[in-house]
C-alpha atoms as a PDB file:
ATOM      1  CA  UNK A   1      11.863 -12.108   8.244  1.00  0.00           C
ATOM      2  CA  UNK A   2      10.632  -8.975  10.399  1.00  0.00           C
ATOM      3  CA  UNK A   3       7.568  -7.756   9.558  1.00  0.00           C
ATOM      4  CA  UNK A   4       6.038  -5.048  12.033  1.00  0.00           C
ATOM      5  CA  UNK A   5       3.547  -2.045  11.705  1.00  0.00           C
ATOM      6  CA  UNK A   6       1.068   0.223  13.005  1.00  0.00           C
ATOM      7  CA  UNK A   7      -2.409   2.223  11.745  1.00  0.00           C
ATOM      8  CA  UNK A   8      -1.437   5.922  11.724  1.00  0.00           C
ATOM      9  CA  UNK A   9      -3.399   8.920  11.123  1.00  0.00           C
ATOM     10  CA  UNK A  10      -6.567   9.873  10.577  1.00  0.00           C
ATOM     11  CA  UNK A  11      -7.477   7.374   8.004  1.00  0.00           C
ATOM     12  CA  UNK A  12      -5.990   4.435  10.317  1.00  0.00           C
ATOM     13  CA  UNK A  13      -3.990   3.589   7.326  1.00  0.00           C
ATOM     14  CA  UNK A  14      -1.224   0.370   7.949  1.00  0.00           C
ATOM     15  CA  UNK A  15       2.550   1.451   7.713  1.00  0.00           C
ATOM     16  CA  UNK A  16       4.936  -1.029   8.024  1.00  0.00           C
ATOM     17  CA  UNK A  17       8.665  -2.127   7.976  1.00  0.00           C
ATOM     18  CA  UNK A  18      10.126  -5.169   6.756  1.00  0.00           C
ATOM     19  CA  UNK A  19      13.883  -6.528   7.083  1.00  0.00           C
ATOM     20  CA  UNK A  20      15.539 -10.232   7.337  1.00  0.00           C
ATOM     21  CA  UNK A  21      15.679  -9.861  11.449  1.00  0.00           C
ATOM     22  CA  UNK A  22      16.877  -7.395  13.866  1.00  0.00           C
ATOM     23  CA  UNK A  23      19.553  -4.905  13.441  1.00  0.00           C
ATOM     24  CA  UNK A  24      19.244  -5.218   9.648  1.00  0.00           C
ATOM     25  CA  UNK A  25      18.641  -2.902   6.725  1.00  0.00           C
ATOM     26  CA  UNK A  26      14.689  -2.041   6.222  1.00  0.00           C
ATOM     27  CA  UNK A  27      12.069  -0.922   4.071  1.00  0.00           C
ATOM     28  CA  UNK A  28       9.016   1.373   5.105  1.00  0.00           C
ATOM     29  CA  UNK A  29       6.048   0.743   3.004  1.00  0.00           C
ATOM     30  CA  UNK A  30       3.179   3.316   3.076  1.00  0.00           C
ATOM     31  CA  UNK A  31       4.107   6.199   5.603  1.00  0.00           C
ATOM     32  CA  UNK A  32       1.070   7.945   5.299  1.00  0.00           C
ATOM     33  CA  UNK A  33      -0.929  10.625   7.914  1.00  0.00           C
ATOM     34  CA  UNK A  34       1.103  10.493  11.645  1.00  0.00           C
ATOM     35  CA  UNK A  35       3.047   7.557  10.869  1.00  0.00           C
ATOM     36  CA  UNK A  36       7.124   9.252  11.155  1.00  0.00           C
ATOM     37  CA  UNK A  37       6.632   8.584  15.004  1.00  0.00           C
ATOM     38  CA  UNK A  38       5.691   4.723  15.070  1.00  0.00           C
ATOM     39  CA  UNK A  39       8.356   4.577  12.221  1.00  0.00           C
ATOM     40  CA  UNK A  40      10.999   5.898  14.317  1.00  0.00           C
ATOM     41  CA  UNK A  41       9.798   4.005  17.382  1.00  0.00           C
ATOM     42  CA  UNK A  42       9.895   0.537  15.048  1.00  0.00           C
ATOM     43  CA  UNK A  43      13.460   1.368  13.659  1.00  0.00           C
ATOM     44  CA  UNK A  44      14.890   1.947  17.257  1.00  0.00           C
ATOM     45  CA  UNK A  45      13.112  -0.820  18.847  1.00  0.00           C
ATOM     46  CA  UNK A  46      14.526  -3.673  16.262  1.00  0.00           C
ATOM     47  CA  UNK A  47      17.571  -1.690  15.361  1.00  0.00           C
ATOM     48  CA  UNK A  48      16.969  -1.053  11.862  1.00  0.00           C
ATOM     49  CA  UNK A  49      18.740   1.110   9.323  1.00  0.00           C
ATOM     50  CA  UNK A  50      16.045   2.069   6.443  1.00  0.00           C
ATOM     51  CA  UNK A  51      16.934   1.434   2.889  1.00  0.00           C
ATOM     52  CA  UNK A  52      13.961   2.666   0.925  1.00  0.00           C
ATOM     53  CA  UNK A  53      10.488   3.436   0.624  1.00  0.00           C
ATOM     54  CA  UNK A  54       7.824   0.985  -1.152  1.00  0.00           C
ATOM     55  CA  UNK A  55       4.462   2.607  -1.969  1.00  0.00           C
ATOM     56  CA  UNK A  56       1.742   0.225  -2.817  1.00  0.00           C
ATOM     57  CA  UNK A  57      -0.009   3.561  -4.452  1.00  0.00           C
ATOM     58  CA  UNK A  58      -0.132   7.673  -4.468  1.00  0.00           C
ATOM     59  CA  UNK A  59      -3.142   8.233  -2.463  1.00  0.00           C
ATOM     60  CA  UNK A  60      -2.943  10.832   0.335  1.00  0.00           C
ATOM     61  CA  UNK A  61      -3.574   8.668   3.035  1.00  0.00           C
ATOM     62  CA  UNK A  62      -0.623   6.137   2.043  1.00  0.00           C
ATOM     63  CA  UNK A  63       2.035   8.945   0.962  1.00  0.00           C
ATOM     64  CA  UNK A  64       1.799  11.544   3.210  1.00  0.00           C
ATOM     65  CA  UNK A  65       5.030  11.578   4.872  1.00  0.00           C
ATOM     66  CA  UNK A  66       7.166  10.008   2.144  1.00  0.00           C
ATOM     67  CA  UNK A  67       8.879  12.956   1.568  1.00  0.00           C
ATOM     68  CA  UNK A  68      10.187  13.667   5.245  1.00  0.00           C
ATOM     69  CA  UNK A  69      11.010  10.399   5.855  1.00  0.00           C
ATOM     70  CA  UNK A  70      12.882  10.011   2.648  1.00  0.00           C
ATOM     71  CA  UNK A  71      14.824  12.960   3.351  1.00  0.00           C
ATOM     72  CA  UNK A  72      15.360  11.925   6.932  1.00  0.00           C
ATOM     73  CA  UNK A  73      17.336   8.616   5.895  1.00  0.00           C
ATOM     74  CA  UNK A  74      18.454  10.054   2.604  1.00  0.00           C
ATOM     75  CA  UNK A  75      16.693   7.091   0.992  1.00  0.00           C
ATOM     76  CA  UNK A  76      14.477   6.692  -2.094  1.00  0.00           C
ATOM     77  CA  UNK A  77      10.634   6.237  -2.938  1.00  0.00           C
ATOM     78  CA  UNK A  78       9.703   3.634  -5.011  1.00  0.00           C
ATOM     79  CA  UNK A  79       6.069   4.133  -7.356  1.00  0.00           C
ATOM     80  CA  UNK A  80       4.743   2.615 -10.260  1.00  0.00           C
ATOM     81  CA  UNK A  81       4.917   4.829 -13.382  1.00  0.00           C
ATOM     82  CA  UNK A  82       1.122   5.039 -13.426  1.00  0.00           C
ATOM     83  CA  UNK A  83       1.058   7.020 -10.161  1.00  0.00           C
ATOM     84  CA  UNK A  84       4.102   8.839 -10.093  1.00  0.00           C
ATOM     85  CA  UNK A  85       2.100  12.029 -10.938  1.00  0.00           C
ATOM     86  CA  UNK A  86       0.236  11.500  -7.729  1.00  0.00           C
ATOM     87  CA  UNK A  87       3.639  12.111  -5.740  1.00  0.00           C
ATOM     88  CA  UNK A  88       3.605  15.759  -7.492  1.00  0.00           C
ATOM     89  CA  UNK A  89       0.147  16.763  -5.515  1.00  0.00           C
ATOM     90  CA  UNK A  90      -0.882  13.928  -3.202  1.00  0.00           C
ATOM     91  CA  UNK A  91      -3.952  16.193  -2.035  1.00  0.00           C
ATOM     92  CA  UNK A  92      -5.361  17.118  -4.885  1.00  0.00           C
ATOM     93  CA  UNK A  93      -5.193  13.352  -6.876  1.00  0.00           C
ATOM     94  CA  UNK A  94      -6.323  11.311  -4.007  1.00  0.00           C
ATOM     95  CA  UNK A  95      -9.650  12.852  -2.753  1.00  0.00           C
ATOM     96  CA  UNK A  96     -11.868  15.411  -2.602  1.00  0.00           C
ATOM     97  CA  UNK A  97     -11.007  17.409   0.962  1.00  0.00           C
ATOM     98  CA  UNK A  98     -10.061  20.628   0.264  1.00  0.00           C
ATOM     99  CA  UNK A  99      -5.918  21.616   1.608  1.00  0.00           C
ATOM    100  CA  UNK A 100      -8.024  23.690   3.978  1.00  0.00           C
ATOM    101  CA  UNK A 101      -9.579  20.301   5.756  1.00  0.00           C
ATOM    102  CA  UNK A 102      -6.322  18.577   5.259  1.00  0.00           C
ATOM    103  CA  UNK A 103      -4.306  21.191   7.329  1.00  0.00           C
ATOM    104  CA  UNK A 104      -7.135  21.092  10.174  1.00  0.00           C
ATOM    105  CA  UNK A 105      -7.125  17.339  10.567  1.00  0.00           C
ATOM    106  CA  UNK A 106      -3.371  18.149  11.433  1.00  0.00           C
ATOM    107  CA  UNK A 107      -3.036  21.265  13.368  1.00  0.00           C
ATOM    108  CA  UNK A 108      -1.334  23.115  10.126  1.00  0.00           C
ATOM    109  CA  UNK A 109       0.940  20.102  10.102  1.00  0.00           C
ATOM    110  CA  UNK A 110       0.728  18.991   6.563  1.00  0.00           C
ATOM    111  CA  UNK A 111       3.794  17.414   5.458  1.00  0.00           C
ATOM    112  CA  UNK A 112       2.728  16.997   1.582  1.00  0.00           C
ATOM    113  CA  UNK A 113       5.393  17.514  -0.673  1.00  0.00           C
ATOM    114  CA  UNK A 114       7.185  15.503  -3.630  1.00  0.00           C
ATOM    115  CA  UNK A 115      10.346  13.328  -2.286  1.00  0.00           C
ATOM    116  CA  UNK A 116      13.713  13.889  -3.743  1.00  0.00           C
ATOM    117  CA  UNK A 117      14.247  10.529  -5.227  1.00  0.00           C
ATOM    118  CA  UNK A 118      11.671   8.798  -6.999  1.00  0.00           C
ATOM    119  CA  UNK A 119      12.220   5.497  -9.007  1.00  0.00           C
ATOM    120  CA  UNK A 120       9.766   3.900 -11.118  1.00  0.00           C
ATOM    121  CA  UNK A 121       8.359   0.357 -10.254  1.00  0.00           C
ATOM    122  CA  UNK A 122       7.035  -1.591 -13.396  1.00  0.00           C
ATOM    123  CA  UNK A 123       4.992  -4.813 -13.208  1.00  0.00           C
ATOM    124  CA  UNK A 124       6.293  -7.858 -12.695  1.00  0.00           C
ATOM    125  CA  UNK A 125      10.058  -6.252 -11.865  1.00  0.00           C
ATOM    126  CA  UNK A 126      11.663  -8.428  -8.881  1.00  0.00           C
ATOM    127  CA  UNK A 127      13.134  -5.725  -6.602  1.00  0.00           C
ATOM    128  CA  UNK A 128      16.419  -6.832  -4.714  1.00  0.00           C
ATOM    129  CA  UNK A 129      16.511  -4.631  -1.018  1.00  0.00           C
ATOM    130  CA  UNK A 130      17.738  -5.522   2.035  1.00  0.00           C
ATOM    131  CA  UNK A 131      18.608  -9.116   1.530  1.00  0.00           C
ATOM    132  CA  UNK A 132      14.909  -9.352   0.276  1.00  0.00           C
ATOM    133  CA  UNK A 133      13.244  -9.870  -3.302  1.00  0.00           C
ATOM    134  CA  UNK A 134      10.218  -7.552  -3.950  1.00  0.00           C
ATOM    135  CA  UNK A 135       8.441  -8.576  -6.590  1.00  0.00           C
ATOM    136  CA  UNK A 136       5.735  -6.227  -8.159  1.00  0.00           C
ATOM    137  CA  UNK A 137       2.688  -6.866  -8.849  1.00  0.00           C
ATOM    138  CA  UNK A 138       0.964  -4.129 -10.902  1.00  0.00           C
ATOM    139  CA  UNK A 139      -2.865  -4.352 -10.214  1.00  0.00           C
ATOM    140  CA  UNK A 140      -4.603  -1.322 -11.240  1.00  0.00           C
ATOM    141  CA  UNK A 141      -8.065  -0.631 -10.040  1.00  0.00           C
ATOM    142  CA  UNK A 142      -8.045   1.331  -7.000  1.00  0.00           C
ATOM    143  CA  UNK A 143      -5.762   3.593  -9.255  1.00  0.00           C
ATOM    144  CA  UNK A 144      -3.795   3.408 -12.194  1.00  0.00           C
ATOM    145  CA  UNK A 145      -0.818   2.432 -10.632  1.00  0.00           C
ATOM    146  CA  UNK A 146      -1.684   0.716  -7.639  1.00  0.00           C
ATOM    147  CA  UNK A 147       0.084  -2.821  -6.554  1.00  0.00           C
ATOM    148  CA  UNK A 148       0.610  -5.269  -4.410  1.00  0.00           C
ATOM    149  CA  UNK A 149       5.032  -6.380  -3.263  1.00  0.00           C
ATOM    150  CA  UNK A 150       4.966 -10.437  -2.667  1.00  0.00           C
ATOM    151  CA  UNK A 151       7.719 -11.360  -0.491  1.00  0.00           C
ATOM    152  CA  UNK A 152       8.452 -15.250  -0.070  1.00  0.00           C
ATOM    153  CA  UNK A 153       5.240 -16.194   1.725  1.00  0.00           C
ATOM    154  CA  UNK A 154       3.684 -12.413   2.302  1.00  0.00           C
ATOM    155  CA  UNK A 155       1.907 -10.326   0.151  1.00  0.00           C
ATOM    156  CA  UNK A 156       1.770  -6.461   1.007  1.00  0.00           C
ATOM    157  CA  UNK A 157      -1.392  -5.629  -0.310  1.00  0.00           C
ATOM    158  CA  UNK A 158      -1.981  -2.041  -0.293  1.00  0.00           C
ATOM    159  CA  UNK A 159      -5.599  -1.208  -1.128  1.00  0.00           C
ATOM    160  CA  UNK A 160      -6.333  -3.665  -3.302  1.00  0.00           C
ATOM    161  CA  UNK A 161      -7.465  -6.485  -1.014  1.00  0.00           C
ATOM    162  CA  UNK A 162      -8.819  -6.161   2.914  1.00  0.00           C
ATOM    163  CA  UNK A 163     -10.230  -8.515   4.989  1.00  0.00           C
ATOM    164  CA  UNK A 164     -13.148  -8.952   3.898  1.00  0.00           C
ATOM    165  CA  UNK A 165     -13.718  -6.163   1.150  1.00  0.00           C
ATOM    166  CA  UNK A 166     -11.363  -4.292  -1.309  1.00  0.00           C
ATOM    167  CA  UNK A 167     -10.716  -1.069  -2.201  1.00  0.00           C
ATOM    168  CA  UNK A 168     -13.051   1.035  -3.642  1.00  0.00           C
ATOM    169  CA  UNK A 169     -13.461   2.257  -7.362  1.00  0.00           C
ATOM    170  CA  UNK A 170     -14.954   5.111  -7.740  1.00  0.00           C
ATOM    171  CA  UNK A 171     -12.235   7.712  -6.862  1.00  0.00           C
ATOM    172  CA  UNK A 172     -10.399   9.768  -9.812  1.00  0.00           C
ATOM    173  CA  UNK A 173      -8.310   6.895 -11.701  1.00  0.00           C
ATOM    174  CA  UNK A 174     -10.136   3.978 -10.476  1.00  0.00           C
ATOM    175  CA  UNK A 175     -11.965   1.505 -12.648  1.00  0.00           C
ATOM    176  CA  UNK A 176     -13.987  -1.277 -11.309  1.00  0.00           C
ATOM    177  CA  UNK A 177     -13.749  -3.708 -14.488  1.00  0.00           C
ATOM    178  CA  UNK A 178      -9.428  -3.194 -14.025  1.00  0.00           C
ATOM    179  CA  UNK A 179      -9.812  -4.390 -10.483  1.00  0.00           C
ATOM    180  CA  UNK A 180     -11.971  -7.464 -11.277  1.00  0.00           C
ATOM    181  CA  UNK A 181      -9.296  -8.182 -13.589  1.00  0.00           C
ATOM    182  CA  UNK A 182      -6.351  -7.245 -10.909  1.00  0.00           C
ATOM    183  CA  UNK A 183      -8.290  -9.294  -8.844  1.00  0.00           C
ATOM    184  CA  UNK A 184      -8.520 -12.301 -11.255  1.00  0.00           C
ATOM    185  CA  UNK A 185      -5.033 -11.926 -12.366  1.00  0.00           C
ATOM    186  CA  UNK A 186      -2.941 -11.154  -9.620  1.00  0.00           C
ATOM    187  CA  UNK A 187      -4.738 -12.115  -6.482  1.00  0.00           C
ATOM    188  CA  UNK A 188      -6.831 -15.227  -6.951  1.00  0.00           C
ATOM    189  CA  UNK A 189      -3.764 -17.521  -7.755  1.00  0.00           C
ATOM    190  CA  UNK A 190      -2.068 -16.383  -5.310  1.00  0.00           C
ATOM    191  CA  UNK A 191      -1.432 -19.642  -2.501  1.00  0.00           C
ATOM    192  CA  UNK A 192      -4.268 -20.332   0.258  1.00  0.00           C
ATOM    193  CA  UNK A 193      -1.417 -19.727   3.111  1.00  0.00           C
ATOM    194  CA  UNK A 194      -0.324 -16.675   2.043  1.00  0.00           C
ATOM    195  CA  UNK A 195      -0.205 -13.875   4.311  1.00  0.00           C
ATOM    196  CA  UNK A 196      -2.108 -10.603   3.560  1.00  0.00           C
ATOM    197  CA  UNK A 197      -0.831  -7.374   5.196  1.00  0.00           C
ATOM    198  CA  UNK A 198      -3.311  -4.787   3.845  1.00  0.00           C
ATOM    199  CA  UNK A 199      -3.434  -1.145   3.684  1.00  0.00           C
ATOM    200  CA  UNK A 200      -5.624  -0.865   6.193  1.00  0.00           C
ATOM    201  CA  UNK A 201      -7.676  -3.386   8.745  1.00  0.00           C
ATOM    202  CA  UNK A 202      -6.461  -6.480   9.911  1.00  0.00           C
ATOM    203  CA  UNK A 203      -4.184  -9.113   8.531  1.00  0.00           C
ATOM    204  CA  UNK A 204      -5.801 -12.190   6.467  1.00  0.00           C
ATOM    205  CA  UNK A 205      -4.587 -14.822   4.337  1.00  0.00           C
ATOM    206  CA  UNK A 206      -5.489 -15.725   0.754  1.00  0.00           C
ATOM    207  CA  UNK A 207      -7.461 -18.748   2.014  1.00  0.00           C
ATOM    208  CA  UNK A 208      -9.552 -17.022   4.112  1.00  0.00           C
ATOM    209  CA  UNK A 209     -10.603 -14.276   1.196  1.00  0.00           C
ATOM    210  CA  UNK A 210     -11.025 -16.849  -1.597  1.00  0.00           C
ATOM    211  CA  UNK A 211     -13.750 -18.371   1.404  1.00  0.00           C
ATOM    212  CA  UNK A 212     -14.946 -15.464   2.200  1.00  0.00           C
ATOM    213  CA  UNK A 213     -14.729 -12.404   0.934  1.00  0.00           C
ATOM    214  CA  UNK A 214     -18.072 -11.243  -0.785  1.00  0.00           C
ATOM    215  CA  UNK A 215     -15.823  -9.297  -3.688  1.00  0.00           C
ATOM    216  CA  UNK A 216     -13.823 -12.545  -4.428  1.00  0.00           C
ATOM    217  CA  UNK A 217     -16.289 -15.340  -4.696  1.00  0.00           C
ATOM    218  CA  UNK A 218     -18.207 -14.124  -6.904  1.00  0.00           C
ATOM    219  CA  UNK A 219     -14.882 -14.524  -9.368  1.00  0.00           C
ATOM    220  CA  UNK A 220     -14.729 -18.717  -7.882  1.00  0.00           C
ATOM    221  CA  UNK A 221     -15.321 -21.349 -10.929  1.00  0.00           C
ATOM    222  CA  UNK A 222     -18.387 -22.720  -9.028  1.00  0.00           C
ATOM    223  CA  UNK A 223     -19.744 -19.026  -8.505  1.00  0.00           C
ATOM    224  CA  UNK A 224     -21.749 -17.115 -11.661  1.00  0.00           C
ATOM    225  CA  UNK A 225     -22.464 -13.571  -9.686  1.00  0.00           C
ATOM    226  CA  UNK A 226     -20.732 -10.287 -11.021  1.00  0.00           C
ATOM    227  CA  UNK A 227     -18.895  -8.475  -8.743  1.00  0.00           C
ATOM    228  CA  UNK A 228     -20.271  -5.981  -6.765  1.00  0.00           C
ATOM    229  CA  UNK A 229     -18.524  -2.033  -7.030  1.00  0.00           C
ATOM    230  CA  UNK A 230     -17.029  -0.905  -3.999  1.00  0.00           C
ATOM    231  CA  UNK A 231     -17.793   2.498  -3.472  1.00  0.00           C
ATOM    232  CA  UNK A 232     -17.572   3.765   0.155  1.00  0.00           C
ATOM    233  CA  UNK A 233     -14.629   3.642   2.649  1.00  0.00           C
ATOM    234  CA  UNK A 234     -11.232   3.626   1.714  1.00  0.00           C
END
């Protein structure tokens, strides 16, 4: 499996494009802020024809240019139901920057507007692309509709788990006691050797969180701590 991406933008956030090899069919997940560049350079240096665009969520930061590049390939976006009204004003449901800071962080380049095609992701929905299954993981906590795509041995975690921390809680549609619960539920069993491609930051594997990330032990059988709200960052 290829698996390659970049941070782009102002918010550093991970965009990346996965296919069986080489001069196969892809998927972009999360072109967000300054990423239609790296996406182009990524599809011409392995050869890739894209297929379709995952989002993990509807923040600004990871749906920015989902729209161009959708329209560029003639390609769909896929979004869980529970943030497909994010796609409608990206700006205004993700944070509190006003359009007129938005369009100065990109030289009156802003690139925000609702894609063509939009499909609906539901939890727990195995998603056949590119010779690949997707399967969706709804795990709300971040926002509403926020998940994570497990791919045989990699999970695509969006902004639900880092390395090291996870996302934060306290943005509109957030809810700290959802994400323990995503956290519990979705991430927690997943296997030690999994891989962890995140939204943003390095990559990590399962193992290494469940060790040591200070937002996951705390949820360990041997551990009685609650889990502390994340509530700066990203």
């Amino acid at each position: 499996m290829l698996l390659a991406g970049f941070p782009a933008g102002s918010w550093a956030t991970n965009c990346y494009v996965v296919a069986t090899g080489p001069g196969e069919p892809c998927v972009i997940v999360d072109p967000g802020q300054a990423s239609i560049d790296g996406v182009h350079d990524l599809i011409r240096e392995n050869r890739l024809a894209p297929a379709a665009v995952l989002l993990t969520h509807g923040h600004i930061d990871h749906v920015w240019s989902v729209a161009p590049v959708s329209a560029e390939f003639g390609i769909p976006a896929l979004i869980h139901a529970d943030d497909r009204y994010r796609l409608v004003d990206p700006a205004g449901t993700s944070i509190v920057a006003a359009r007129e800071q938005l369009l100065a962080m990109t030289k009156n380049s802003l690139e925000l507007t609702e894609p063509d095609d939009v499909r609906i992701l539901e939890d727990e929905q195995v998603v056949d692309l590119v010779g690949l299954s997707f399967r969706v993981r709804h795990a709300p906590g971040h926002t509403e509709g926020s998940v994570v795509f497990e791919v045989d041995d990699v999970m695509l975690s969006g902004d639900v788990l880092f390395a090291g921390s996870i996302g934060r809680t306290d943005l509109p549609g957030g809810d700290h006691a959802r994400m323990v619960e995503s956290l519990r539920r979705v991430i927690l069993p997943a296997p030690d050797d999994m891989l962890v491609l995140p939204g943003h930051g390095p990559q990590t594997t399962i193992g290494e969180e469940r060790a040591a990330n200070p937002y996951l032990r705390p949820l360990l059988p041997d551990v009685s701590a609650e889990v502390p709200q994340r509530t700066t960052g990203l």
